[in-house]
C-alpha atoms as a PDB file:
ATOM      1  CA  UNK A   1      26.811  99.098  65.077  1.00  0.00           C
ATOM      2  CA  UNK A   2      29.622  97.664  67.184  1.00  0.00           C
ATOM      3  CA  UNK A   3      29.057  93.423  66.967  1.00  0.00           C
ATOM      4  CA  UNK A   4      30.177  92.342  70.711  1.00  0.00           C
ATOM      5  CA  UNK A   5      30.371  88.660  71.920  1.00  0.00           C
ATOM      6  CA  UNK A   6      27.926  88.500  74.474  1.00  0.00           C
ATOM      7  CA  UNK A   7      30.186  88.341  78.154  1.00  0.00           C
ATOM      8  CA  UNK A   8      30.164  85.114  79.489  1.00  0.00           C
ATOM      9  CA  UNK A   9      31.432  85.446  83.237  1.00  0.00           C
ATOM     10  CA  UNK A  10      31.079  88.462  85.558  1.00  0.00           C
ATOM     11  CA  UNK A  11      33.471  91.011  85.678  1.00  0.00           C
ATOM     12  CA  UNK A  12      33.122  91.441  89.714  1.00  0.00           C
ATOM     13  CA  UNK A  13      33.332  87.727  90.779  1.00  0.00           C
ATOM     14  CA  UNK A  14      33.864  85.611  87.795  1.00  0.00           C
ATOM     15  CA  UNK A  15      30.803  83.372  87.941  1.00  0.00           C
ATOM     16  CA  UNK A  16      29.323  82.080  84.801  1.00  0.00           C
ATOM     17  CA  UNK A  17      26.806  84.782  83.766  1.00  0.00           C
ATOM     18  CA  UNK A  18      23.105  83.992  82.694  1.00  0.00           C
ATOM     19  CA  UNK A  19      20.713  85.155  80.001  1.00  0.00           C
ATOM     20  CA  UNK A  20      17.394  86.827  81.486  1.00  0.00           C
ATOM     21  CA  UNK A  21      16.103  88.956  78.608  1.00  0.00           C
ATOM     22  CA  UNK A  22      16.004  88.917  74.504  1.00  0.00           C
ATOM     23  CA  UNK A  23      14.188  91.273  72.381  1.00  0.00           C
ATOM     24  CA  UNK A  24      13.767  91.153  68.895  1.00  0.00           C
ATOM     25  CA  UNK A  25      15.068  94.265  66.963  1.00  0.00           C
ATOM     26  CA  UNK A  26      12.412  94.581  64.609  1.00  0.00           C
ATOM     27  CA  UNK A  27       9.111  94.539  66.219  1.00  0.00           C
ATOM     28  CA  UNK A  28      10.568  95.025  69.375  1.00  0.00           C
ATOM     29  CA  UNK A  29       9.027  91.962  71.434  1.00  0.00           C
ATOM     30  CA  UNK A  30      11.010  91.073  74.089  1.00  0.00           C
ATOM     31  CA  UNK A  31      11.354  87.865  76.452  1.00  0.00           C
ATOM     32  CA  UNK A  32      12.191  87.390  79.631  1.00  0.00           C
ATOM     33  CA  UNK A  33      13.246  84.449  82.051  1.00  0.00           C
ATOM     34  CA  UNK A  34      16.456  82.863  82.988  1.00  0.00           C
ATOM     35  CA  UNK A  35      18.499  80.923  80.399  1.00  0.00           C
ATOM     36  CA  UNK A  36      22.014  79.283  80.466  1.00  0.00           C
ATOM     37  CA  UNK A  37      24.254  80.199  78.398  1.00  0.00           C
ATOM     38  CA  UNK A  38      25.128  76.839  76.104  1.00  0.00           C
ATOM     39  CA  UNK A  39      28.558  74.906  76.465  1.00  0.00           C
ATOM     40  CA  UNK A  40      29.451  76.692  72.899  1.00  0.00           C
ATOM     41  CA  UNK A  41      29.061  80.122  74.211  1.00  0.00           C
ATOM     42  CA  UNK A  42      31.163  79.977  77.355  1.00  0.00           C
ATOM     43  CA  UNK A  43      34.096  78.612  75.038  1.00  0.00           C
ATOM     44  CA  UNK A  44      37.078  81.308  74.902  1.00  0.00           C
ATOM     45  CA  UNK A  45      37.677  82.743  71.647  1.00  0.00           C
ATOM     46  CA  UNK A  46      40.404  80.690  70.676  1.00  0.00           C
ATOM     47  CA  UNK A  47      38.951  77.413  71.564  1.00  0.00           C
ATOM     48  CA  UNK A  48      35.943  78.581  69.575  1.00  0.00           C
ATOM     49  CA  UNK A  49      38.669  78.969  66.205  1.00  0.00           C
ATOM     50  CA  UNK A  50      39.913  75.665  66.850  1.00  0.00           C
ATOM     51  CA  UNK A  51      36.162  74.394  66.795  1.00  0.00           C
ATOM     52  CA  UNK A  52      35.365  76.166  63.790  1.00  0.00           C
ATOM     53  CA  UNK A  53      38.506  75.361  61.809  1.00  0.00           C
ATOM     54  CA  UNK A  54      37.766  71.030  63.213  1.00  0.00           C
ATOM     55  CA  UNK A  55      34.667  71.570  61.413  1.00  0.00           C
ATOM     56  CA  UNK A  56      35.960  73.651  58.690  1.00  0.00           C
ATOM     57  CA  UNK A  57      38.448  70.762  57.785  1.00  0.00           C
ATOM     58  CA  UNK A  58      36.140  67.876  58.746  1.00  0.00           C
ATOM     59  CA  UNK A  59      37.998  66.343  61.697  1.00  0.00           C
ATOM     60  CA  UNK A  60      40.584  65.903  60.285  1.00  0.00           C
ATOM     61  CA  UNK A  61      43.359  67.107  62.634  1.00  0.00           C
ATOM     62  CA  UNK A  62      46.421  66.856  60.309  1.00  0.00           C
ATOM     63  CA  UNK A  63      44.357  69.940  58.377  1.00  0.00           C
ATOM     64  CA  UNK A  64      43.609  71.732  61.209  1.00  0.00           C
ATOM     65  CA  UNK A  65      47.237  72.177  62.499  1.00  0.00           C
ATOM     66  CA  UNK A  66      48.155  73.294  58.882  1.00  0.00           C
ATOM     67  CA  UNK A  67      45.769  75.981  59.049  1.00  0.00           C
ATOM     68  CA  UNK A  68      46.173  76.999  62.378  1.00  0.00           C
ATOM     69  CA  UNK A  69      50.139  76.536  61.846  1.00  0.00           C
ATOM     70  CA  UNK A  70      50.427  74.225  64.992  1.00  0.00           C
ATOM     71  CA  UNK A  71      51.947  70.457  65.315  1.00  0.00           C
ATOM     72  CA  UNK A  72      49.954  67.286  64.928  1.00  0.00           C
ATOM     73  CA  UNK A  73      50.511  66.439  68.555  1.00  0.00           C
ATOM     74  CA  UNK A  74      49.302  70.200  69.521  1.00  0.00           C
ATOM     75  CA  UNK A  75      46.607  69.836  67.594  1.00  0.00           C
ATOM     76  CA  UNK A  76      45.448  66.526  69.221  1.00  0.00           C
ATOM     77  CA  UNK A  77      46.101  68.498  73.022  1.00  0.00           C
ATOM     78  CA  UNK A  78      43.701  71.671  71.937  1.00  0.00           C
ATOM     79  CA  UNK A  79      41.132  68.616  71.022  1.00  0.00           C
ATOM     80  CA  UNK A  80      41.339  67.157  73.915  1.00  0.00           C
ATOM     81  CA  UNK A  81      41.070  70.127  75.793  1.00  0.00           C
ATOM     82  CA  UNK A  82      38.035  71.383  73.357  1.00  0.00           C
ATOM     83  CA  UNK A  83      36.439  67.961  74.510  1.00  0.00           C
ATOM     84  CA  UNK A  84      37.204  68.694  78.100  1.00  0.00           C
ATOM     85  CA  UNK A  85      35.749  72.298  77.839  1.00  0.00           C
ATOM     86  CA  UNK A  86      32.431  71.161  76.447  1.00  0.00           C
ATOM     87  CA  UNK A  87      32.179  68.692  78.798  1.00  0.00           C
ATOM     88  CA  UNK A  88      32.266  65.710  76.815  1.00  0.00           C
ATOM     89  CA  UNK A  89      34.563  63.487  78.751  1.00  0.00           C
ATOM     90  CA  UNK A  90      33.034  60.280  76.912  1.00  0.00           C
ATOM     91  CA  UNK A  91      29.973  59.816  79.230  1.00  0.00           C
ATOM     92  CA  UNK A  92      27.657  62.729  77.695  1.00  0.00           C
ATOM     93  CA  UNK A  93      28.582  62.272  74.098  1.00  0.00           C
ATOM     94  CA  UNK A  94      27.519  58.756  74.037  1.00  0.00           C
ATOM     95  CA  UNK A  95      23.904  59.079  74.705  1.00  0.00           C
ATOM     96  CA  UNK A  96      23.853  61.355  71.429  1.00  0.00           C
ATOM     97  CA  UNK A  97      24.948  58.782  69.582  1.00  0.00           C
ATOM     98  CA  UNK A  98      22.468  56.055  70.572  1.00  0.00           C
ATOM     99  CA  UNK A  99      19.842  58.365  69.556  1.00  0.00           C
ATOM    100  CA  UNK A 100      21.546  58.156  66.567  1.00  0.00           C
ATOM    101  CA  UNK A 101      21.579  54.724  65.707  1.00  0.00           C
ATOM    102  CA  UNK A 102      17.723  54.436  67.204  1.00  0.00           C
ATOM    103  CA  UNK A 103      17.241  56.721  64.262  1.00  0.00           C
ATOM    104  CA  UNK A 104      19.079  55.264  61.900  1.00  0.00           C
ATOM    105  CA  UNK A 105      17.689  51.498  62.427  1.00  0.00           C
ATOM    106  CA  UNK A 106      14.380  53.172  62.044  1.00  0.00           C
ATOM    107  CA  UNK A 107      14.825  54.335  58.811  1.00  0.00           C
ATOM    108  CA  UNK A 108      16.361  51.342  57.698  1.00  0.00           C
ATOM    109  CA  UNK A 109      13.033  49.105  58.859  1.00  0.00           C
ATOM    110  CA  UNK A 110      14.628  47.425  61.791  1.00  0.00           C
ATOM    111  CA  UNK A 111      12.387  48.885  64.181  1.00  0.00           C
ATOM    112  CA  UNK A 112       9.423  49.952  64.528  1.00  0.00           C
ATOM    113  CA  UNK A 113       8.606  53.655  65.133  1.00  0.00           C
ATOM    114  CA  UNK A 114       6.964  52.363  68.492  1.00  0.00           C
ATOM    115  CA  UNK A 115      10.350  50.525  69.460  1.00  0.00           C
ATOM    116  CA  UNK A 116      12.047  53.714  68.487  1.00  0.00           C
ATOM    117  CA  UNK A 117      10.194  55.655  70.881  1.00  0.00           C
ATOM    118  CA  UNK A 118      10.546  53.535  73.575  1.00  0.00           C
ATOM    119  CA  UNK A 119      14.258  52.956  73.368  1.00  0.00           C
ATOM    120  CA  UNK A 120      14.599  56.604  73.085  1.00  0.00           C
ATOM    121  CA  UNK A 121      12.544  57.310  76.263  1.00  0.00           C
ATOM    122  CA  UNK A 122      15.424  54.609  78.040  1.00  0.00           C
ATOM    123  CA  UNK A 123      13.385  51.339  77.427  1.00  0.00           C
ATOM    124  CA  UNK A 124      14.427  48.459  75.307  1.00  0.00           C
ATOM    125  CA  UNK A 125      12.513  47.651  71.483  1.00  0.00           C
ATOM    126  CA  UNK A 126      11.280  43.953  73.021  1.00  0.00           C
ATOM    127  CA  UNK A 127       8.850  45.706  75.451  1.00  0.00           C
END
């Protein structure tokens, strides 16, 4: 069986194309409805090998442009650009984090589950 990357824009007009149907190969039940495709799967192939190989060496960039055979400073533009593709300019990734560190002072007894759950939902942990 030929593995294809699932096509990502329209051939005709170029618009972002969108999901409506899965069905599962085995027992054959299938879904319907309309789905985005996620910020990973519109990347272009070779952003998506820059992504992989980040990960791959841990962040750290000085690896990354050994492997992929391209210059520090390259490697810091195609991050950039990565960033810019998934749309985290600094104001979306942020709110990831904070989740985070609601998380994290849970488990470390700052805060109550309670608080947690309220900061999480946007309040504060003194309401």
């Amino acid at each position: 069986m030929n593995k294809q990357n699932i096509p990502t824009h329209c051939p005709s007009c170029g618009n972002t194309m969108q999901i409506e149907s899965l069905r599962c190969p085995v027992c054959s039940t299938a879904v319907s409805g309309q789905y985005p495709l996620s910020r990973y799967m519109r990347l272009r192939p070779e952003q998506l090998l820059f992504l992989e190989t980040f990960l791959y060496c841990r962040g750290n960039l000085k690896d990354v442009g050994a492997l992929l055979d391209i210059s520090y400073p390259t490697a810091r533009n195609r991050l950039d650009e990565l960033l810019a593709a998934l749309d985290f300019d600094g104001h979306e990734a942020r709110p990831a984090l904070n989740r985070m560190e609601i998380l994290d002072r849970m488990s470390r007894g700052e805060i109550t589950h309670e608080a947690a759950i309220r900061m999480l939902k946007g309040g504060n942990s003194d309401e």
